[in-house]
PDB file of N, CA and C in Angstrom:
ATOM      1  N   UNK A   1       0.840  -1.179   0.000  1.00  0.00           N
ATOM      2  CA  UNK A   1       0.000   0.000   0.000  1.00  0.00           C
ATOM      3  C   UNK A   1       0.888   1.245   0.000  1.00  0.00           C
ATOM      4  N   UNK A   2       0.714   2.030  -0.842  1.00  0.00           N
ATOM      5  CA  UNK A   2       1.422   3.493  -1.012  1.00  0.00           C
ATOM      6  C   UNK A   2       1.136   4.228   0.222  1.00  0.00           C
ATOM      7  N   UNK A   3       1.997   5.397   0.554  1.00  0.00           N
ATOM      8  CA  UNK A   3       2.148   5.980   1.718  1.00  0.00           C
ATOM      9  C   UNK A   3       2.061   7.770   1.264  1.00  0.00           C
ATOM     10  N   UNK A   4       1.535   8.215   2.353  1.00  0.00           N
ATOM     11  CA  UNK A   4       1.496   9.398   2.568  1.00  0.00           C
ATOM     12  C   UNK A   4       1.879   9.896   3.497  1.00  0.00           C
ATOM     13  N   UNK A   5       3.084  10.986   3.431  1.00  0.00           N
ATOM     14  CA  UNK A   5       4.113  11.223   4.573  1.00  0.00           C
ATOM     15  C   UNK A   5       4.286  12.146   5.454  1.00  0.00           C
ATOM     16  N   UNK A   6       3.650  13.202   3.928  1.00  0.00           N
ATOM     17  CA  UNK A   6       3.747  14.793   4.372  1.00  0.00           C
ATOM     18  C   UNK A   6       2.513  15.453   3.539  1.00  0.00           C
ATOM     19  N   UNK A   7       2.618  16.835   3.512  1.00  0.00           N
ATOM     20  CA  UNK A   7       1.772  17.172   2.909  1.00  0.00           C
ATOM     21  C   UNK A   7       2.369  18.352   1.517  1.00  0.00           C
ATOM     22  N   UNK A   8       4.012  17.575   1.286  1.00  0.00           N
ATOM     23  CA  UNK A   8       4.519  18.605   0.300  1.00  0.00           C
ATOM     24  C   UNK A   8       4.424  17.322  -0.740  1.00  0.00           C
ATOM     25  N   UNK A   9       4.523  18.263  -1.972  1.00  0.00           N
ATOM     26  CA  UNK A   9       4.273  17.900  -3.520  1.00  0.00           C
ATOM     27  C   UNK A   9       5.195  16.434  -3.487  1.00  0.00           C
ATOM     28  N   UNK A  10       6.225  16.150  -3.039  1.00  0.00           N
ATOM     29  CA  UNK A  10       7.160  14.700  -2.667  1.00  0.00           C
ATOM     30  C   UNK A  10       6.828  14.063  -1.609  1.00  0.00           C
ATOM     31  N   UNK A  11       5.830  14.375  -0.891  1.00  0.00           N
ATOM     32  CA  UNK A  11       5.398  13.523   0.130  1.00  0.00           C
ATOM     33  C   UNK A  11       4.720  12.401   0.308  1.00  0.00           C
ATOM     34  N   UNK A  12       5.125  11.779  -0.894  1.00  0.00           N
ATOM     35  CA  UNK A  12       4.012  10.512  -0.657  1.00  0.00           C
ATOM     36  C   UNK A  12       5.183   9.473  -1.420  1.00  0.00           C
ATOM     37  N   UNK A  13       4.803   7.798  -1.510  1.00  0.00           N
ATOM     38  CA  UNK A  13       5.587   7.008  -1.691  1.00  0.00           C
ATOM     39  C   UNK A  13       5.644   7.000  -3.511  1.00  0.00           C
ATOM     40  N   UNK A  14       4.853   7.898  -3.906  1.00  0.00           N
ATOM     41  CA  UNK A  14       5.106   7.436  -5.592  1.00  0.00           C
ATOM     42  C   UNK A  14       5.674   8.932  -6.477  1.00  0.00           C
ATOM     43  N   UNK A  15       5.790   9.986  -4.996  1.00  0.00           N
ATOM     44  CA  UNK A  15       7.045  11.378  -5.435  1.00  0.00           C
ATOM     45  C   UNK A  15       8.052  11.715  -5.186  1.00  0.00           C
ATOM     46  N   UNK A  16       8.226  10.408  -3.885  1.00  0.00           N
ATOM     47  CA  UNK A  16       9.472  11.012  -3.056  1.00  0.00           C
ATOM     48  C   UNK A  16      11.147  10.518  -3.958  1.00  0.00           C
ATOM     49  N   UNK A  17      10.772  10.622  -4.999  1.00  0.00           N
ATOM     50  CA  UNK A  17      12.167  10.217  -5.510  1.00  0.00           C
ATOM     51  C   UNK A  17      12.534  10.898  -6.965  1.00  0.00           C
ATOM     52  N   UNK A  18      11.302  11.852  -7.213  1.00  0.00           N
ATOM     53  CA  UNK A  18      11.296  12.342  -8.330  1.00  0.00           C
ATOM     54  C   UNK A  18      12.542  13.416  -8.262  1.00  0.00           C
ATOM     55  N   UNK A  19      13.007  14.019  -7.228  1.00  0.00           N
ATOM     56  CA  UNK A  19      14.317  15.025  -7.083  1.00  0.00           C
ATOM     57  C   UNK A  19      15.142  14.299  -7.636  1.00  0.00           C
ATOM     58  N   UNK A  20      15.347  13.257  -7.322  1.00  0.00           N
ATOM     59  CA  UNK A  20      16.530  12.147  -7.172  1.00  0.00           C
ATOM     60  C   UNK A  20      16.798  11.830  -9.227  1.00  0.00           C
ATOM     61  N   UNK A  21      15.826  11.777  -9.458  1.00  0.00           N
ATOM     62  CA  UNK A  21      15.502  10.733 -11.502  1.00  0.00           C
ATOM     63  C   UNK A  21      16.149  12.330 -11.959  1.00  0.00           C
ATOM     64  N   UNK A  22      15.405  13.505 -11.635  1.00  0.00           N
ATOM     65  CA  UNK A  22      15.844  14.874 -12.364  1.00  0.00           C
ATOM     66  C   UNK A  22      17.242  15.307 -12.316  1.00  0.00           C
ATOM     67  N   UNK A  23      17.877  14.929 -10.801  1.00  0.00           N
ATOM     68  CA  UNK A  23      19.719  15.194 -10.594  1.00  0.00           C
ATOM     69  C   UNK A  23      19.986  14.449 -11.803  1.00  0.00           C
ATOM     70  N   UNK A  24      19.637  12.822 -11.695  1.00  0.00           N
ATOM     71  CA  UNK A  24      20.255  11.599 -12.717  1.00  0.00           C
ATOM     72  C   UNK A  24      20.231  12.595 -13.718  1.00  0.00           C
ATOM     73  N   UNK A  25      18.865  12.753 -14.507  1.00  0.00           N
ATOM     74  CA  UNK A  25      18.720  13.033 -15.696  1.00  0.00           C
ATOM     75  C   UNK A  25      19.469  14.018 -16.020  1.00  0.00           C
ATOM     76  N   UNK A  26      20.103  15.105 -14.799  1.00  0.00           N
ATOM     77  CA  UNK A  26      20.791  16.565 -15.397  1.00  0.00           C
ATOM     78  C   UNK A  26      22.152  16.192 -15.207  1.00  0.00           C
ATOM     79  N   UNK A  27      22.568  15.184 -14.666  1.00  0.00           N
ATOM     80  CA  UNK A  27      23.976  14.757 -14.528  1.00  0.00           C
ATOM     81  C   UNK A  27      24.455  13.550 -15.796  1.00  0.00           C
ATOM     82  N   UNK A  28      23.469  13.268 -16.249  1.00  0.00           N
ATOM     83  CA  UNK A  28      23.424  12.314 -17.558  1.00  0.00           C
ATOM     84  C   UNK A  28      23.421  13.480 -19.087  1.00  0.00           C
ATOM     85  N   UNK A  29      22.981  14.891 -19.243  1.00  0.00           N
ATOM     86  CA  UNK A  29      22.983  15.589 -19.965  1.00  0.00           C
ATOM     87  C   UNK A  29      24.282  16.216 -20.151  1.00  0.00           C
ATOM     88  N   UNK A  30      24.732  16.530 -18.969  1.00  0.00           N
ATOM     89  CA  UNK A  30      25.795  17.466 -18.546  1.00  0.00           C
ATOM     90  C   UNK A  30      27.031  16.213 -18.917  1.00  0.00           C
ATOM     91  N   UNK A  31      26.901  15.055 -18.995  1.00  0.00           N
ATOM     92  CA  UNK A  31      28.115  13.775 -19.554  1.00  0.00           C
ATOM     93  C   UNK A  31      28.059  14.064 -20.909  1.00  0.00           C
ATOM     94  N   UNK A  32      26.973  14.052 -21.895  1.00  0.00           N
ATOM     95  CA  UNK A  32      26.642  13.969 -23.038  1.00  0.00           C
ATOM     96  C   UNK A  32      27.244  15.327 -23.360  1.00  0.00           C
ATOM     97  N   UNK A  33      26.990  16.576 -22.997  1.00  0.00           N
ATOM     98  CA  UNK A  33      27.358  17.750 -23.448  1.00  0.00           C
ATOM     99  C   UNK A  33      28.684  17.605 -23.258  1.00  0.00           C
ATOM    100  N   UNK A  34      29.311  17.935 -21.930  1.00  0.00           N
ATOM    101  CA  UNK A  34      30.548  17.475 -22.288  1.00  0.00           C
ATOM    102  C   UNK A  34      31.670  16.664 -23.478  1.00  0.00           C
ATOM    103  N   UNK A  35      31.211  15.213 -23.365  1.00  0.00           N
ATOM    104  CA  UNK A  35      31.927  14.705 -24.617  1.00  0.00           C
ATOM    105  C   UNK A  35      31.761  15.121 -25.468  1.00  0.00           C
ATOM    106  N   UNK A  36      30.454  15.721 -26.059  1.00  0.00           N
ATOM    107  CA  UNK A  36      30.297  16.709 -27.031  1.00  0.00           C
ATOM    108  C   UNK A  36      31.069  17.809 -27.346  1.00  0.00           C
ATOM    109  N   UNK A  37      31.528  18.869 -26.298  1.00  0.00           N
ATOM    110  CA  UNK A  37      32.169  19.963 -26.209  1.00  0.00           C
ATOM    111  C   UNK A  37      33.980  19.372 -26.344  1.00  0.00           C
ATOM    112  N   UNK A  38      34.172  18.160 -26.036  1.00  0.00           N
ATOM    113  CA  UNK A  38      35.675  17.255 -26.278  1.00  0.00           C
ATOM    114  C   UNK A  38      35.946  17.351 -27.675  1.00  0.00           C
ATOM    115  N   UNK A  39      35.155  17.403 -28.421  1.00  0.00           N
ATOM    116  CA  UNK A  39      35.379  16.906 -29.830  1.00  0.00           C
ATOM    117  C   UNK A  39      34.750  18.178 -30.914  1.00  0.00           C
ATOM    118  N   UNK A  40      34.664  19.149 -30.073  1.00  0.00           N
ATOM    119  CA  UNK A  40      34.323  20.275 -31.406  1.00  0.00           C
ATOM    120  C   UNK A  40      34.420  21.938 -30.588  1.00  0.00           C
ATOM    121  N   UNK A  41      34.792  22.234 -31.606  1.00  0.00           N
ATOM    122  CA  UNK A  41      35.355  23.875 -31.671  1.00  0.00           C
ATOM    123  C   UNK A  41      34.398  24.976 -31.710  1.00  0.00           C
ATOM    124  N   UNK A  42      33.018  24.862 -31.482  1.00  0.00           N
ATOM    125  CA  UNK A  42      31.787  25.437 -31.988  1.00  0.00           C
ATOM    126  C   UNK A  42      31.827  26.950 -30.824  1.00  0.00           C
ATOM    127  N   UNK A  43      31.342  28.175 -31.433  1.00  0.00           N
ATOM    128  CA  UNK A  43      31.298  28.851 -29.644  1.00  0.00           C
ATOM    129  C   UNK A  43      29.933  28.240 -29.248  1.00  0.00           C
ATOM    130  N   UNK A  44      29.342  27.481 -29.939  1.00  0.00           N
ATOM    131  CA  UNK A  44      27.577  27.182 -28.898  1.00  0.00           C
ATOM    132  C   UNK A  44      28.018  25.638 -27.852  1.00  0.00           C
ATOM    133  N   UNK A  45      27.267  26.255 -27.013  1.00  0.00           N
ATOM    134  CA  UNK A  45      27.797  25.228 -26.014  1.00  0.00           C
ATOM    135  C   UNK A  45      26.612  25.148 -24.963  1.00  0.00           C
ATOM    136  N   UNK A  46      26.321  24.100 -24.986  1.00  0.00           N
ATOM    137  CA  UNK A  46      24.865  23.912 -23.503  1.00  0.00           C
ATOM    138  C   UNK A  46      25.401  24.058 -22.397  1.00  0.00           C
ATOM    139  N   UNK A  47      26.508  23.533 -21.987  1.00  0.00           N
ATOM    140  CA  UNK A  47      26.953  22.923 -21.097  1.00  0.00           C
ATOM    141  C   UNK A  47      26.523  23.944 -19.687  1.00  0.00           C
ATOM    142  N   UNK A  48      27.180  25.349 -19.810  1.00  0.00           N
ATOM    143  CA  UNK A  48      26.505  26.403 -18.766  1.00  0.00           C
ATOM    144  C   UNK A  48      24.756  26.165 -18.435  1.00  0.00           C
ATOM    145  N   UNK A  49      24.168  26.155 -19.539  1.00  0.00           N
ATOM    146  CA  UNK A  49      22.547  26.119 -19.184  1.00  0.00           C
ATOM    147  C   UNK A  49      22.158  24.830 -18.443  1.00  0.00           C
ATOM    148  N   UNK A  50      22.996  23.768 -18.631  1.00  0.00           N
ATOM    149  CA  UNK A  50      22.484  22.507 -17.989  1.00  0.00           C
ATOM    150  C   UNK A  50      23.052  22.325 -16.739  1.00  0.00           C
ATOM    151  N   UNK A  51      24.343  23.228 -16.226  1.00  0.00           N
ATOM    152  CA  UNK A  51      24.457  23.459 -15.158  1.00  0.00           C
ATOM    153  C   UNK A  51      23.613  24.195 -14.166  1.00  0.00           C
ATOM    154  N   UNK A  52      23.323  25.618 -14.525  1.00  0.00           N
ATOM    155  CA  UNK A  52      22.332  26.392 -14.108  1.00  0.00           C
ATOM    156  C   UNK A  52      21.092  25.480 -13.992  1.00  0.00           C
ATOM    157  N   UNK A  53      20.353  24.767 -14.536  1.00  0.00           N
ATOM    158  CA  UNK A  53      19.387  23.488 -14.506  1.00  0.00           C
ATOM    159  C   UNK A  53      19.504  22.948 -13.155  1.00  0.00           C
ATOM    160  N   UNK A  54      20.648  22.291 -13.458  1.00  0.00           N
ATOM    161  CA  UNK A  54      20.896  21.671 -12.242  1.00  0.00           C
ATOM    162  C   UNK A  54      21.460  22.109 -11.205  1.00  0.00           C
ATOM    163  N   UNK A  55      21.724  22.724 -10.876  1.00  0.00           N
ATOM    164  CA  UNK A  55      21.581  23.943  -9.954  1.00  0.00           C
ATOM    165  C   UNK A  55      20.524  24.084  -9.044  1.00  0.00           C
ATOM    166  N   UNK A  56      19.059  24.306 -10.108  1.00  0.00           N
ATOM    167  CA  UNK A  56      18.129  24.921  -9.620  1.00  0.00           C
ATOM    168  C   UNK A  56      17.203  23.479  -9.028  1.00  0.00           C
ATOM    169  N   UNK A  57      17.646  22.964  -9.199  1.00  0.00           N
ATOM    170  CA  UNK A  57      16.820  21.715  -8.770  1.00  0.00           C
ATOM    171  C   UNK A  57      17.778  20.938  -7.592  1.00  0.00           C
ATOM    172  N   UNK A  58      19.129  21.077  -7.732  1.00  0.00           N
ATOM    173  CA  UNK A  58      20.127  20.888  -6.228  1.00  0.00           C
ATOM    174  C   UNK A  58      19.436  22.003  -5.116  1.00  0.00           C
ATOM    175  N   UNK A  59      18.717  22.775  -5.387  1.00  0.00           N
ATOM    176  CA  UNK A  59      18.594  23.895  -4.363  1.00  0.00           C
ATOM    177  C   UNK A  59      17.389  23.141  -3.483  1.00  0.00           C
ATOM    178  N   UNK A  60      16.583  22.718  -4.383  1.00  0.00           N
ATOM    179  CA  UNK A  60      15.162  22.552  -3.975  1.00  0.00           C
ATOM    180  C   UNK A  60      15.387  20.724  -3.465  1.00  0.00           C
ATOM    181  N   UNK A  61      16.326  19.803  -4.024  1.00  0.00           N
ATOM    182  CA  UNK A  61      16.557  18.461  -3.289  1.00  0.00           C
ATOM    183  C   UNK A  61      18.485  18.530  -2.829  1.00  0.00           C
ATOM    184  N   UNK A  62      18.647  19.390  -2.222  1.00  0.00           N
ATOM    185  CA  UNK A  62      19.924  19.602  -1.987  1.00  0.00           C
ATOM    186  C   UNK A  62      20.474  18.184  -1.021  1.00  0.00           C
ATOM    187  N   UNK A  63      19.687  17.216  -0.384  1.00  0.00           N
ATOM    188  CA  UNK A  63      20.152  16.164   0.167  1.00  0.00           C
ATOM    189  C   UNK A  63      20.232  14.620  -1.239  1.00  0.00           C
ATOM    190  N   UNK A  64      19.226  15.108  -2.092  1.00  0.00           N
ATOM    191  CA  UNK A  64      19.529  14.241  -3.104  1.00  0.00           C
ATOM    192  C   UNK A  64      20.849  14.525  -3.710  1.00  0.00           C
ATOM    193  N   UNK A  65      20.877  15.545  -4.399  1.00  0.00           N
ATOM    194  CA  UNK A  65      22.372  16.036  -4.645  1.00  0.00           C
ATOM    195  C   UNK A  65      23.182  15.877  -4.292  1.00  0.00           C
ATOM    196  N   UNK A  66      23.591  16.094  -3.089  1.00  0.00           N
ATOM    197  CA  UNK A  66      24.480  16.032  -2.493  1.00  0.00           C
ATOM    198  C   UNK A  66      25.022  14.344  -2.406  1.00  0.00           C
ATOM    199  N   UNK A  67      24.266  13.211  -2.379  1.00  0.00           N
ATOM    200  CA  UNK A  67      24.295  12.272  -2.664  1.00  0.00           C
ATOM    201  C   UNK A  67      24.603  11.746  -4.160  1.00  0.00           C
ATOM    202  N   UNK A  68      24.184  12.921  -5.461  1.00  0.00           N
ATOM    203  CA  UNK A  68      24.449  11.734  -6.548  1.00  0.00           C
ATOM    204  C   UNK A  68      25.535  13.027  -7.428  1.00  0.00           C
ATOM    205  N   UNK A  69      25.888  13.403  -6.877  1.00  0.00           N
ATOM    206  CA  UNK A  69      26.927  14.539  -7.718  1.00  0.00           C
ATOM    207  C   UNK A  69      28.400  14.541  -7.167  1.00  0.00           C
ATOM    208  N   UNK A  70      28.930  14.171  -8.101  1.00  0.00           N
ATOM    209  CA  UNK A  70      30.445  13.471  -7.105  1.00  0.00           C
ATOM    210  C   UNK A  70      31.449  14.750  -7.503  1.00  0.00           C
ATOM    211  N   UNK A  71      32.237  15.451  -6.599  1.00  0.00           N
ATOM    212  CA  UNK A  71      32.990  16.658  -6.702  1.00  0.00           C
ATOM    213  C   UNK A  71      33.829  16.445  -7.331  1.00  0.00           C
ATOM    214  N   UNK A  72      34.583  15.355  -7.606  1.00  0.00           N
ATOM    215  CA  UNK A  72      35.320  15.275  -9.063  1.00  0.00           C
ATOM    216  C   UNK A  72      34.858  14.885 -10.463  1.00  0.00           C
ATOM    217  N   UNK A  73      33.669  14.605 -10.590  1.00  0.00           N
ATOM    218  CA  UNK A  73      33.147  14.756 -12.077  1.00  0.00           C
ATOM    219  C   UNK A  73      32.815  16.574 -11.955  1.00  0.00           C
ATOM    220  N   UNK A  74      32.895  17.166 -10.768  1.00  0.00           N
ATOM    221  CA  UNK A  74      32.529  18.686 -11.173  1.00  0.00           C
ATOM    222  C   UNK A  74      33.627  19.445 -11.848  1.00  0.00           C
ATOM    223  N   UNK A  75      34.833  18.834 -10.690  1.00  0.00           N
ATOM    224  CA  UNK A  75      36.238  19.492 -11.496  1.00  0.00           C
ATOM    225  C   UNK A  75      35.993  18.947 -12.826  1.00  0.00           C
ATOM    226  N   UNK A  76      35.888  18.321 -13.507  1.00  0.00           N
ATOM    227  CA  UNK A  76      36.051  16.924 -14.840  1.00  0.00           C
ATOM    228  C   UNK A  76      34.878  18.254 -15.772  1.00  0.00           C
ATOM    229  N   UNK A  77      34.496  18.438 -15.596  1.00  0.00           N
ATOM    230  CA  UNK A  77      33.261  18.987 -16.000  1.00  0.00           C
ATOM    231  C   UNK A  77      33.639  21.245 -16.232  1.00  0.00           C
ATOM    232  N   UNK A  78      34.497  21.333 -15.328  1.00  0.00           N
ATOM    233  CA  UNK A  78      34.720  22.727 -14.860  1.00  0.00           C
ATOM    234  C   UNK A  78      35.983  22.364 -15.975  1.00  0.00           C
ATOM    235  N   UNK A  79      36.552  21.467 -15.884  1.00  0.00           N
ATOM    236  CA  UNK A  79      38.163  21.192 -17.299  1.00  0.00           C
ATOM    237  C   UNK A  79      37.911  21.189 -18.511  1.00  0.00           C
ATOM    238  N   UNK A  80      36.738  20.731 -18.997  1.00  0.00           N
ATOM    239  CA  UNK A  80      35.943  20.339 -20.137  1.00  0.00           C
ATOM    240  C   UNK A  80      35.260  21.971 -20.929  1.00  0.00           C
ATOM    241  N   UNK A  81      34.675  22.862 -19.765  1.00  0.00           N
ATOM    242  CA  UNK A  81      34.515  24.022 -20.025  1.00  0.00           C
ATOM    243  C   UNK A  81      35.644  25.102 -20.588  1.00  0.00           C
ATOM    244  N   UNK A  82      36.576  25.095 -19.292  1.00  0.00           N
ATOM    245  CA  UNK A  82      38.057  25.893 -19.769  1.00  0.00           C
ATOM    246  C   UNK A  82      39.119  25.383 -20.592  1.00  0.00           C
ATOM    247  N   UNK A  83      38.780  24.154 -21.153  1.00  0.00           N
ATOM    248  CA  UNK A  83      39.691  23.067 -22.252  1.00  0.00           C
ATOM    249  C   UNK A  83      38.794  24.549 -23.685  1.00  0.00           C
ATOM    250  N   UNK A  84      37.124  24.035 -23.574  1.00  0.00           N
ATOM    251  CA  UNK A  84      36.530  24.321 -24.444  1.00  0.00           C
ATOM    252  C   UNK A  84      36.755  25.950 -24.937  1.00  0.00           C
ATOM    253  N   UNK A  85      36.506  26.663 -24.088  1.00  0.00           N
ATOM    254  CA  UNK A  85      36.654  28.181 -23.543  1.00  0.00           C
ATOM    255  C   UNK A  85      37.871  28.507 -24.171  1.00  0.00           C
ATOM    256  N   UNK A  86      39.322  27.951 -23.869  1.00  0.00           N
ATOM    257  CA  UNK A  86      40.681  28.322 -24.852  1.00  0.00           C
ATOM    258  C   UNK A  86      41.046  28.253 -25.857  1.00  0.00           C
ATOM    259  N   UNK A  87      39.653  26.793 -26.438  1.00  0.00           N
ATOM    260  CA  UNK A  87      40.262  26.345 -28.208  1.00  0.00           C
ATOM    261  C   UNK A  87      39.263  27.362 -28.570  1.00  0.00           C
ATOM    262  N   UNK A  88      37.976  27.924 -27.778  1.00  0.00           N
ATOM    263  CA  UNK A  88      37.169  28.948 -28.784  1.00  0.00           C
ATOM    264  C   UNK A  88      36.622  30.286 -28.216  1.00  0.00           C
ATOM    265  N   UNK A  89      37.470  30.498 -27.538  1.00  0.00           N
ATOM    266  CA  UNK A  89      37.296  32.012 -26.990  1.00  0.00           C
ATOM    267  C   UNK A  89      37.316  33.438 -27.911  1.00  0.00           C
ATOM    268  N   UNK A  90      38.803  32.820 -28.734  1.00  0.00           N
ATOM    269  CA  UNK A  90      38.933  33.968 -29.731  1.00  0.00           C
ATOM    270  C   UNK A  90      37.384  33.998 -30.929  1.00  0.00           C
ATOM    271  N   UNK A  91      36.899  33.145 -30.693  1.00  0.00           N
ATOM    272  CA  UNK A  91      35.834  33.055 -31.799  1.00  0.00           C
ATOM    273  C   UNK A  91      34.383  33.758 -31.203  1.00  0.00           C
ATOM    274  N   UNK A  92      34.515  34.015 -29.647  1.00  0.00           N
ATOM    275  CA  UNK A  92      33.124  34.627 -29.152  1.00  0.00           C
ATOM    276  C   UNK A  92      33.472  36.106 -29.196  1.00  0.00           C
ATOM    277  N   UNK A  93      32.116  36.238 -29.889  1.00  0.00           N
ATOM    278  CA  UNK A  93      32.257  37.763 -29.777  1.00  0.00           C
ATOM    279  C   UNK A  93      32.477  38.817 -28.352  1.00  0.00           C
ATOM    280  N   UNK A  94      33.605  39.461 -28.484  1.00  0.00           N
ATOM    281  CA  UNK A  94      34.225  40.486 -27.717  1.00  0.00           C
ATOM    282  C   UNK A  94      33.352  40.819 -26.363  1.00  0.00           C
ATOM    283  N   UNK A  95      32.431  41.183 -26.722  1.00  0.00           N
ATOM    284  CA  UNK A  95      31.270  41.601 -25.930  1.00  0.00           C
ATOM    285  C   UNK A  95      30.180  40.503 -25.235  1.00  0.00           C
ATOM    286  N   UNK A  96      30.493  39.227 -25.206  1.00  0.00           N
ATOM    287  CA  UNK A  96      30.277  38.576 -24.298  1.00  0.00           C
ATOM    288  C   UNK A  96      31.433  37.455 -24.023  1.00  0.00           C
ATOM    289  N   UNK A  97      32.232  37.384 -24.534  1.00  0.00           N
ATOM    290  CA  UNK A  97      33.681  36.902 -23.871  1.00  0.00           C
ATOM    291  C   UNK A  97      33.775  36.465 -22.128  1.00  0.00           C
ATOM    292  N   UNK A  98      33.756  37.716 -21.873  1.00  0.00           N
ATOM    293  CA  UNK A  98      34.633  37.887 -20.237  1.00  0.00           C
ATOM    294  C   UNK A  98      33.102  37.152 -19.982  1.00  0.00           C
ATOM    295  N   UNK A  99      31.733  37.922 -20.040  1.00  0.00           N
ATOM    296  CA  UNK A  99      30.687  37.459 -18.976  1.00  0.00           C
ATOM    297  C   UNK A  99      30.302  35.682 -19.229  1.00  0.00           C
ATOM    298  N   UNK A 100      30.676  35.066 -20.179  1.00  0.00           N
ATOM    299  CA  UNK A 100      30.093  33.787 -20.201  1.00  0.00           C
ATOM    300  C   UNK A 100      31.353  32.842 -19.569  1.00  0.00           C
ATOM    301  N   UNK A 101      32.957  33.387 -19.491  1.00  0.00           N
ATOM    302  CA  UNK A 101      33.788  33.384 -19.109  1.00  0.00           C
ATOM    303  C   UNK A 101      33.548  33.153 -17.430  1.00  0.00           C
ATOM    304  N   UNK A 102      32.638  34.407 -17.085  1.00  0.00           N
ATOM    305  CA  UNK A 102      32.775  34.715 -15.591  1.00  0.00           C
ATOM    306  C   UNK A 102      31.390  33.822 -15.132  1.00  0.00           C
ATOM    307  N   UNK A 103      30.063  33.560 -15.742  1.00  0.00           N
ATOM    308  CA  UNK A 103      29.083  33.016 -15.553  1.00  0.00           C
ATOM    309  C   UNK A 103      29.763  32.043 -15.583  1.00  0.00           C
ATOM    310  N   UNK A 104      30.507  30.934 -16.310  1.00  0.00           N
ATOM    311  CA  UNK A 104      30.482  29.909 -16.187  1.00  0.00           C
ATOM    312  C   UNK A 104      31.606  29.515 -14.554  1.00  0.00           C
ATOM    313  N   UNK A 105      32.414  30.670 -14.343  1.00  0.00           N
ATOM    314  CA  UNK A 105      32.827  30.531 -13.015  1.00  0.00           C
ATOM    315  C   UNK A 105      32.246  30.255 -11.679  1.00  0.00           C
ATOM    316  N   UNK A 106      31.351  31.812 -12.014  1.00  0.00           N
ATOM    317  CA  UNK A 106      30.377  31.410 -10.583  1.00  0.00           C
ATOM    318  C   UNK A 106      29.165  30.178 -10.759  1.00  0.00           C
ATOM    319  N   UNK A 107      28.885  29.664 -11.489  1.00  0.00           N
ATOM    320  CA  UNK A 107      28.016  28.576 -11.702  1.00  0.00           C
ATOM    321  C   UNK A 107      29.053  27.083 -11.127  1.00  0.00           C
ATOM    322  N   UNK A 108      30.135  26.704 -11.853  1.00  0.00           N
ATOM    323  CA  UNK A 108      30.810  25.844 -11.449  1.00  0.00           C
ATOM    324  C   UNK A 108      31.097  26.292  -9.723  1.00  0.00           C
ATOM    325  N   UNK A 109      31.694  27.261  -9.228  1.00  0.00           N
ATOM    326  CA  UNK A 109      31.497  28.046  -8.057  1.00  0.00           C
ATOM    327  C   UNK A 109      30.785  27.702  -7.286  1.00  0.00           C
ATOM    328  N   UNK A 110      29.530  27.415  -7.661  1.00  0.00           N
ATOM    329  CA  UNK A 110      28.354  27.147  -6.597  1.00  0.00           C
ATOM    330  C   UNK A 110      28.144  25.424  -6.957  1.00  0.00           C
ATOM    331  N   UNK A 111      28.594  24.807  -7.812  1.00  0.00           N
ATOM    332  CA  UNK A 111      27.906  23.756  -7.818  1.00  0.00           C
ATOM    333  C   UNK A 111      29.047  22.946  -7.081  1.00  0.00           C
ATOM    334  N   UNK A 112      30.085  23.291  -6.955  1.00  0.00           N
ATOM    335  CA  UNK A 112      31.287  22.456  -6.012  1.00  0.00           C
ATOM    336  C   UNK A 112      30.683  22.613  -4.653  1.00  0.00           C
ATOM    337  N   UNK A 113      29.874  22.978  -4.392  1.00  0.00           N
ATOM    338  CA  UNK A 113      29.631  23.420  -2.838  1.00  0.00           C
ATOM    339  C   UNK A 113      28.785  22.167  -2.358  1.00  0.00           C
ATOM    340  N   UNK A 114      28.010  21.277  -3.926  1.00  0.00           N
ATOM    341  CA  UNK A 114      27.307  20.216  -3.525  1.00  0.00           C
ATOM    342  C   UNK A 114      27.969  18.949  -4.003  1.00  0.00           C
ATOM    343  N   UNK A 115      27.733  17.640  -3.421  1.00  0.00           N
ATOM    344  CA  UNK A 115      28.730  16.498  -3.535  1.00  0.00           C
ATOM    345  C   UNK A 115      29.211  15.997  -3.030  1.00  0.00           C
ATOM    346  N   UNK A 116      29.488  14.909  -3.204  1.00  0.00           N
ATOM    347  CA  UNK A 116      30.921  14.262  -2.037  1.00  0.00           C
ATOM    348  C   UNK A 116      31.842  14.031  -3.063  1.00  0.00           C
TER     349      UNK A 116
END
């Protein structure tokens, strides 16, 4: 018999794990983008937006997170950006250079804070 625990939107036995599938799913995107960003020179790059993603959903299950986000796939992930960032920096236009430069700092910034 299914359970009812609490009275928030995950409080019952058939939500309480939905935080948990969305980390997977944004930590399974953020692999894919990556190897993606390994193998091409493009300035378009997801990789910042799927961080910010996941981000916003570490905030709201920050004990799930903290459980499925391992602090060295973040470095792995923060290398993959500034690998990407040096072969194609000269190619972003001038005028957003430094800020996607500096966004992608404080984003990696905050997401080392979750993990083991």
């Amino acid at each position: 018999m299914k359970k009812i625990f609490s009275t928030a939107p995950d409080g019952n036995d058939n939500a309480q794990f939905v935080g948990v599938e969305y980390v997977k799913f944004s930590i399974s995107q953020i692999e894919d983008v990556c190897d993606w960003m390994r193998k091409n020179d493009e300035i378009a790059q997801p990789l910042l937006a799927n961080i910010d993603l996941l981000l916003t959903i570490t905030r709201k299950y920050s004990v799930d997170a903290n459980l499925l986000i391992e602090k060295d796939k973040v470095k792995e992930w923060r290398k993959v950006f500034n690998d990407w960032f040096e072969r194609v920096g000269n190619k972003i236009p001038a005028k957003f250079r430094d800020g996607i430069k500096a966004n992608g700092d404080e984003l990696f910034k905050e997401l080392e804070q979750y993990g083991y």
